[in-house]
Each structure stands twice: as C-alpha cells, then as structure tokens.
C-alpha atoms as a PDB file:
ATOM      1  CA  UNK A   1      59.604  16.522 -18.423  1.00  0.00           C
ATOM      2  CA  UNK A   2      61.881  14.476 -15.977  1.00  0.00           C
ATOM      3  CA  UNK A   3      59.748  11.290 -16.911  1.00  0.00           C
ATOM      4  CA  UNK A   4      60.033  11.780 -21.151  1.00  0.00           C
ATOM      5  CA  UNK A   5      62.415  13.298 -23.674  1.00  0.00           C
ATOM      6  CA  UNK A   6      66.067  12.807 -24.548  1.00  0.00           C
ATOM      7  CA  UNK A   7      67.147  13.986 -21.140  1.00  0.00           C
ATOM      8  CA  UNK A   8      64.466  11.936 -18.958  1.00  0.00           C
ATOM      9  CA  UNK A   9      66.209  11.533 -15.309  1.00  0.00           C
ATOM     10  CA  UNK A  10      62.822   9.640 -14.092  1.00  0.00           C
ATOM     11  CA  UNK A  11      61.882   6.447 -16.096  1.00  0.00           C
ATOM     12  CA  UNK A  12      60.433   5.224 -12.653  1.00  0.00           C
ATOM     13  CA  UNK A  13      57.551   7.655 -13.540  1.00  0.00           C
ATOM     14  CA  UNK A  14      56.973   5.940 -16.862  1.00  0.00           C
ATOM     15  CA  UNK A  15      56.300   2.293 -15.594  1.00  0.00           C
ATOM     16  CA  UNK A  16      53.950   3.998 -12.959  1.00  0.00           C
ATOM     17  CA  UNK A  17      51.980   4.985 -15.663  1.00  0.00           C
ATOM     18  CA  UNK A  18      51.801   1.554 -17.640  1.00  0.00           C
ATOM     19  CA  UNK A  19      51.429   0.068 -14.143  1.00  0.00           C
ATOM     20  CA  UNK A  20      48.462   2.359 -13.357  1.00  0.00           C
ATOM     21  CA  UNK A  21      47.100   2.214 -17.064  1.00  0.00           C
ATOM     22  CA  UNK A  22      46.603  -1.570 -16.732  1.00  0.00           C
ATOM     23  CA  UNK A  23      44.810  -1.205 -13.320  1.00  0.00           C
ATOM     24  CA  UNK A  24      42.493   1.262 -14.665  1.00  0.00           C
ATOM     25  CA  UNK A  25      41.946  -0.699 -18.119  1.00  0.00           C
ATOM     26  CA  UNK A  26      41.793  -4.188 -16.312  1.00  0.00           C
ATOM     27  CA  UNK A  27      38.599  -2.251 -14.405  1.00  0.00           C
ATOM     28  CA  UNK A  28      36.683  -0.754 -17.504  1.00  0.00           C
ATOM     29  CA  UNK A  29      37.479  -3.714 -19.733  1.00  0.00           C
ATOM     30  CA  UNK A  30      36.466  -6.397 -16.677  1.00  0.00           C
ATOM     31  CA  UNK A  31      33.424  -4.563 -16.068  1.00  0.00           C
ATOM     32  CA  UNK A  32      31.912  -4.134 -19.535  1.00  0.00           C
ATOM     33  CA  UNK A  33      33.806  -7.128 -20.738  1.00  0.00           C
ATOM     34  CA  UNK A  34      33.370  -6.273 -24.292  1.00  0.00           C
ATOM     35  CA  UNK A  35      32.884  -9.326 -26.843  1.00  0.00           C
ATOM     36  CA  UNK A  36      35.619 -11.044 -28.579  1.00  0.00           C
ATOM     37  CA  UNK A  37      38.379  -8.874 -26.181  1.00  0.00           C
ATOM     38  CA  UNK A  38      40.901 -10.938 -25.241  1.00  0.00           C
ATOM     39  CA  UNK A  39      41.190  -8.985 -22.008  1.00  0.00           C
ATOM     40  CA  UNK A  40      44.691 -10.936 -21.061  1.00  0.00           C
ATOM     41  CA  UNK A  41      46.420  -9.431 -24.032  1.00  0.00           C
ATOM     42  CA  UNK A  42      45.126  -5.369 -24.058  1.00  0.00           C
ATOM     43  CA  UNK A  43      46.355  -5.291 -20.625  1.00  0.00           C
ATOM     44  CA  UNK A  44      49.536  -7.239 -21.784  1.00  0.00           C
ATOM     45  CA  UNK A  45      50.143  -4.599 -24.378  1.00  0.00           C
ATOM     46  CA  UNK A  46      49.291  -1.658 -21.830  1.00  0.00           C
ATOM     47  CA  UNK A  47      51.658  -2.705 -19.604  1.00  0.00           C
ATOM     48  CA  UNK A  48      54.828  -2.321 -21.442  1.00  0.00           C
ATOM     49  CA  UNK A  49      53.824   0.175 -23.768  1.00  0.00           C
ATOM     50  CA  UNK A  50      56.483   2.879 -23.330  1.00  0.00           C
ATOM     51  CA  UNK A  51      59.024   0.917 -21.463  1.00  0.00           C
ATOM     52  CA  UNK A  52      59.530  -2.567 -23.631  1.00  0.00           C
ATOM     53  CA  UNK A  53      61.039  -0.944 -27.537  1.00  0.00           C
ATOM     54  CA  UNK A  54      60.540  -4.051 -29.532  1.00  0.00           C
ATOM     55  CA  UNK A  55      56.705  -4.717 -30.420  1.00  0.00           C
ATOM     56  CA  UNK A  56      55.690  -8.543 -29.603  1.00  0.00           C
ATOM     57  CA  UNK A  57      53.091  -7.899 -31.672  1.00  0.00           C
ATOM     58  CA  UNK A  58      51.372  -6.021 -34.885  1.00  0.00           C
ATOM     59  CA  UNK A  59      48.626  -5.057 -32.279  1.00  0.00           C
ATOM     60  CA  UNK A  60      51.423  -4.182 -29.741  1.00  0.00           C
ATOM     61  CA  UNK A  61      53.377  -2.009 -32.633  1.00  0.00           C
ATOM     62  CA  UNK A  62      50.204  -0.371 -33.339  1.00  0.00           C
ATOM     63  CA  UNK A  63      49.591   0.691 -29.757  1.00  0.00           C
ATOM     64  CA  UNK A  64      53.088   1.771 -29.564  1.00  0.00           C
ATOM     65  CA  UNK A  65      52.927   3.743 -32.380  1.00  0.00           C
ATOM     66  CA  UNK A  66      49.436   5.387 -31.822  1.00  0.00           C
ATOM     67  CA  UNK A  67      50.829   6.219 -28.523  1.00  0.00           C
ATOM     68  CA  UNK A  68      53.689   7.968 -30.063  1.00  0.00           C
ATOM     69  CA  UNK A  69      51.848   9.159 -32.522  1.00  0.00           C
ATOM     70  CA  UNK A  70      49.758  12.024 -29.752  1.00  0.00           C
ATOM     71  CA  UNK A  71      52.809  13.839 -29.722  1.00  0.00           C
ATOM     72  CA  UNK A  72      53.026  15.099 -32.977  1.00  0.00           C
ATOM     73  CA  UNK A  73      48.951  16.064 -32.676  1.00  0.00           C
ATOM     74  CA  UNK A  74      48.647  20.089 -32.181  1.00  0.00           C
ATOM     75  CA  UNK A  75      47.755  19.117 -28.726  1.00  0.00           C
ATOM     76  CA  UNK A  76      51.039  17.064 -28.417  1.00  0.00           C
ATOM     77  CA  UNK A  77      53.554  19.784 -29.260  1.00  0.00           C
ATOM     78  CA  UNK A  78      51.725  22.022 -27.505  1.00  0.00           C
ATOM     79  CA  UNK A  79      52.049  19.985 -24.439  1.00  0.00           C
ATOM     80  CA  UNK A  80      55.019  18.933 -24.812  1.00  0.00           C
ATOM     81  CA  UNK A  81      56.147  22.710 -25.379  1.00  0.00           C
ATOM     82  CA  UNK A  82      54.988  23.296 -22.088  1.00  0.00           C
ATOM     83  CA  UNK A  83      56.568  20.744 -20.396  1.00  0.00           C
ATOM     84  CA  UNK A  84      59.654  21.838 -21.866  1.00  0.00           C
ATOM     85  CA  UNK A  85      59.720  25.622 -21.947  1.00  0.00           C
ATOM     86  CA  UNK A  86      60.173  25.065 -25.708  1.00  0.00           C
ATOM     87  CA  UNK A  87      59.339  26.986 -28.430  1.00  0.00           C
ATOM     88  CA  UNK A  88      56.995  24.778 -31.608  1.00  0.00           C
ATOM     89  CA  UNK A  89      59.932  24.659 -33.459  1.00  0.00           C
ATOM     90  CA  UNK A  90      62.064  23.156 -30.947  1.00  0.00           C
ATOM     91  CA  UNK A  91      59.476  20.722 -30.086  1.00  0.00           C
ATOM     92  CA  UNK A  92      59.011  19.394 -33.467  1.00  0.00           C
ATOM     93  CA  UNK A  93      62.444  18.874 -34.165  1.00  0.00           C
ATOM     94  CA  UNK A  94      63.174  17.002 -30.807  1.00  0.00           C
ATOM     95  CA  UNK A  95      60.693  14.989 -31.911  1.00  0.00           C
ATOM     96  CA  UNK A  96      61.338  14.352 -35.527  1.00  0.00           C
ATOM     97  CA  UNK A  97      64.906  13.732 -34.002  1.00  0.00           C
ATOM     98  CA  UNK A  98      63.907  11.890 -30.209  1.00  0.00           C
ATOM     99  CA  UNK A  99      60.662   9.989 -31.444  1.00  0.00           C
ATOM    100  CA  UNK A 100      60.610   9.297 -35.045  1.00  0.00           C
ATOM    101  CA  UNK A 101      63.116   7.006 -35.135  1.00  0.00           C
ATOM    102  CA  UNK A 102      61.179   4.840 -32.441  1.00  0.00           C
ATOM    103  CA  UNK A 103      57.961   4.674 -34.837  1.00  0.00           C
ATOM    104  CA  UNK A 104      57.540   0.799 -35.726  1.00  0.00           C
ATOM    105  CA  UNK A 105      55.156   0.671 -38.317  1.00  0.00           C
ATOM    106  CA  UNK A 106      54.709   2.304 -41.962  1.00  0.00           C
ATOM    107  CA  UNK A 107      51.421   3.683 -40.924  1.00  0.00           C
ATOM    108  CA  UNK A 108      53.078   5.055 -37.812  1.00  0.00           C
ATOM    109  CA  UNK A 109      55.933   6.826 -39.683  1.00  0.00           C
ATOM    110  CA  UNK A 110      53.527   8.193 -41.853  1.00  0.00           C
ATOM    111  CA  UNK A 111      51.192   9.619 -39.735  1.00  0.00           C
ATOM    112  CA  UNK A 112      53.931  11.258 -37.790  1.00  0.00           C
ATOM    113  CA  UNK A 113      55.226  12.313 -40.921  1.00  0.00           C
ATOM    114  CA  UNK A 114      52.256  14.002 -41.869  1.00  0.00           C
ATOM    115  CA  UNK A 115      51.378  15.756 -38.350  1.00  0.00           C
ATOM    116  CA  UNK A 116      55.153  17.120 -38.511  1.00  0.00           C
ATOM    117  CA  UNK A 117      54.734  18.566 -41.861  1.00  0.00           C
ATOM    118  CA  UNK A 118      51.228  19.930 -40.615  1.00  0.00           C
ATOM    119  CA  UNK A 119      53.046  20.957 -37.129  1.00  0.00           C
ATOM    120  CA  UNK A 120      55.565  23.048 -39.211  1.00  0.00           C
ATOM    121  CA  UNK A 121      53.333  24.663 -41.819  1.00  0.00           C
ATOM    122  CA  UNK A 122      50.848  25.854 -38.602  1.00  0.00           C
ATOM    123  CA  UNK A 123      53.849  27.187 -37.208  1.00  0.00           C
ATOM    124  CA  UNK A 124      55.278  28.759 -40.439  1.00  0.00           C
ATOM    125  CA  UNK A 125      52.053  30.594 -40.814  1.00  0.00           C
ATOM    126  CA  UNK A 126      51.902  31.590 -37.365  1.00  0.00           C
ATOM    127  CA  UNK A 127      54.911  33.252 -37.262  1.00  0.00           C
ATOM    128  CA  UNK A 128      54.139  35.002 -40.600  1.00  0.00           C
ATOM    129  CA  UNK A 129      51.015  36.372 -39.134  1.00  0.00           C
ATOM    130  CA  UNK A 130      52.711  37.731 -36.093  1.00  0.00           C
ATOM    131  CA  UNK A 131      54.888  39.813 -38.750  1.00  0.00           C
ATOM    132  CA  UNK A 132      58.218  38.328 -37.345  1.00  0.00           C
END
C-alpha cells in the first residue's frame, strides 16, 4: 500500500517494478523472440507503464489500461482490500474515485465499468446472505 493508492508515500517502489518488468520481459521475449514482435517497443511500453500518464501510443493506452483494468477483477479488490485493511465497498469506491478517471481508452472505461458494477452486485449479495 505505500507504493499505490491515493496516499502512496513510495513511488520509488513503482519504477522498480517497470524497471524489473522490462528485465524480466527483455529475457522471455529475447529468448523465444516471437515473430513480428517488435521487441524494442513491448519493453518501451513496459517500462513506463504506471509511472508515464499520457499513452504514446494506442498499444501503450491499451497496456495501461489492461493494467488498470486487474484491479477492478474479484482478485483485484480483493487484493487491494488486503493491502488496505479495507472493506469491498471501500475498495471499489477508491477505485471508481482513484483509478477510473486514469482509464484512457473507451474499452478501458468500459470494462472497468462493468467489473465495478459486477464488484458491487457480488458484494450486495454477499452481504444479503450474511443477513446484515
């Protein structure tokens, strides 16, 4: 939680983890070398993926976005719950408030969109099955 989330005193620990992401993508991808993978430019977009806002690309906005986009999974919030102390709730709204406004791309915004909505019917229904 000190590296992510409106109060994030540890951005230091954000560019480690582009830094080690390209290191560890520069290995796979220069080992299998996949076809028609211009290597140059994944690792490009790796490497600023949280810390550089504005996309240089539609690739790099999609990245972004699917990046983003995790946190709203069911596996997201409940991560990011954790990390947090939060309950659902709270974790959905900090992020409908905290990272939907950094989405980039329609399909991004939707896809949060939807996953919110899911996020907060799951809970709904959780909470009535608990009797509160």
């Amino acid at each position: 939680s000190d590296a992510v989330g409106p109060n994030a005193t540890r951005p230091d620990l954000v560019r480690d983890h582009e830094v080690h992401g390209v290191e560890i993508a520069g290995d796979i991808l220069r080992r299998h070398h996949p076809a028609g993978v211009d290597i140059d430019a994944v690792l490009a977009i790796i490497d600023r993926h949280d810390t550089l806002k504005e996309a240089s690309s539609l690739e790099d906005a999609l990245v972004k976005d699917a990046d983003k986009a995790w946190r709203f999974s069911p596996h997201g919030v409940t991560t990011i719950s954790g990390w947090f102390g939060h309950e659902t709730d709270e974790t959905l709204a900090m992020l409908e408030d905290f990272v939907m406004p950094t989405m980039l791309t329609d399909a991004g915004r939707i896809m949060a969109r939807a996953m919110l909505a899911s996020g907060r019917a799951q809970a709904q229904s959780d909470h009535y099955l608990k009797g509160n």
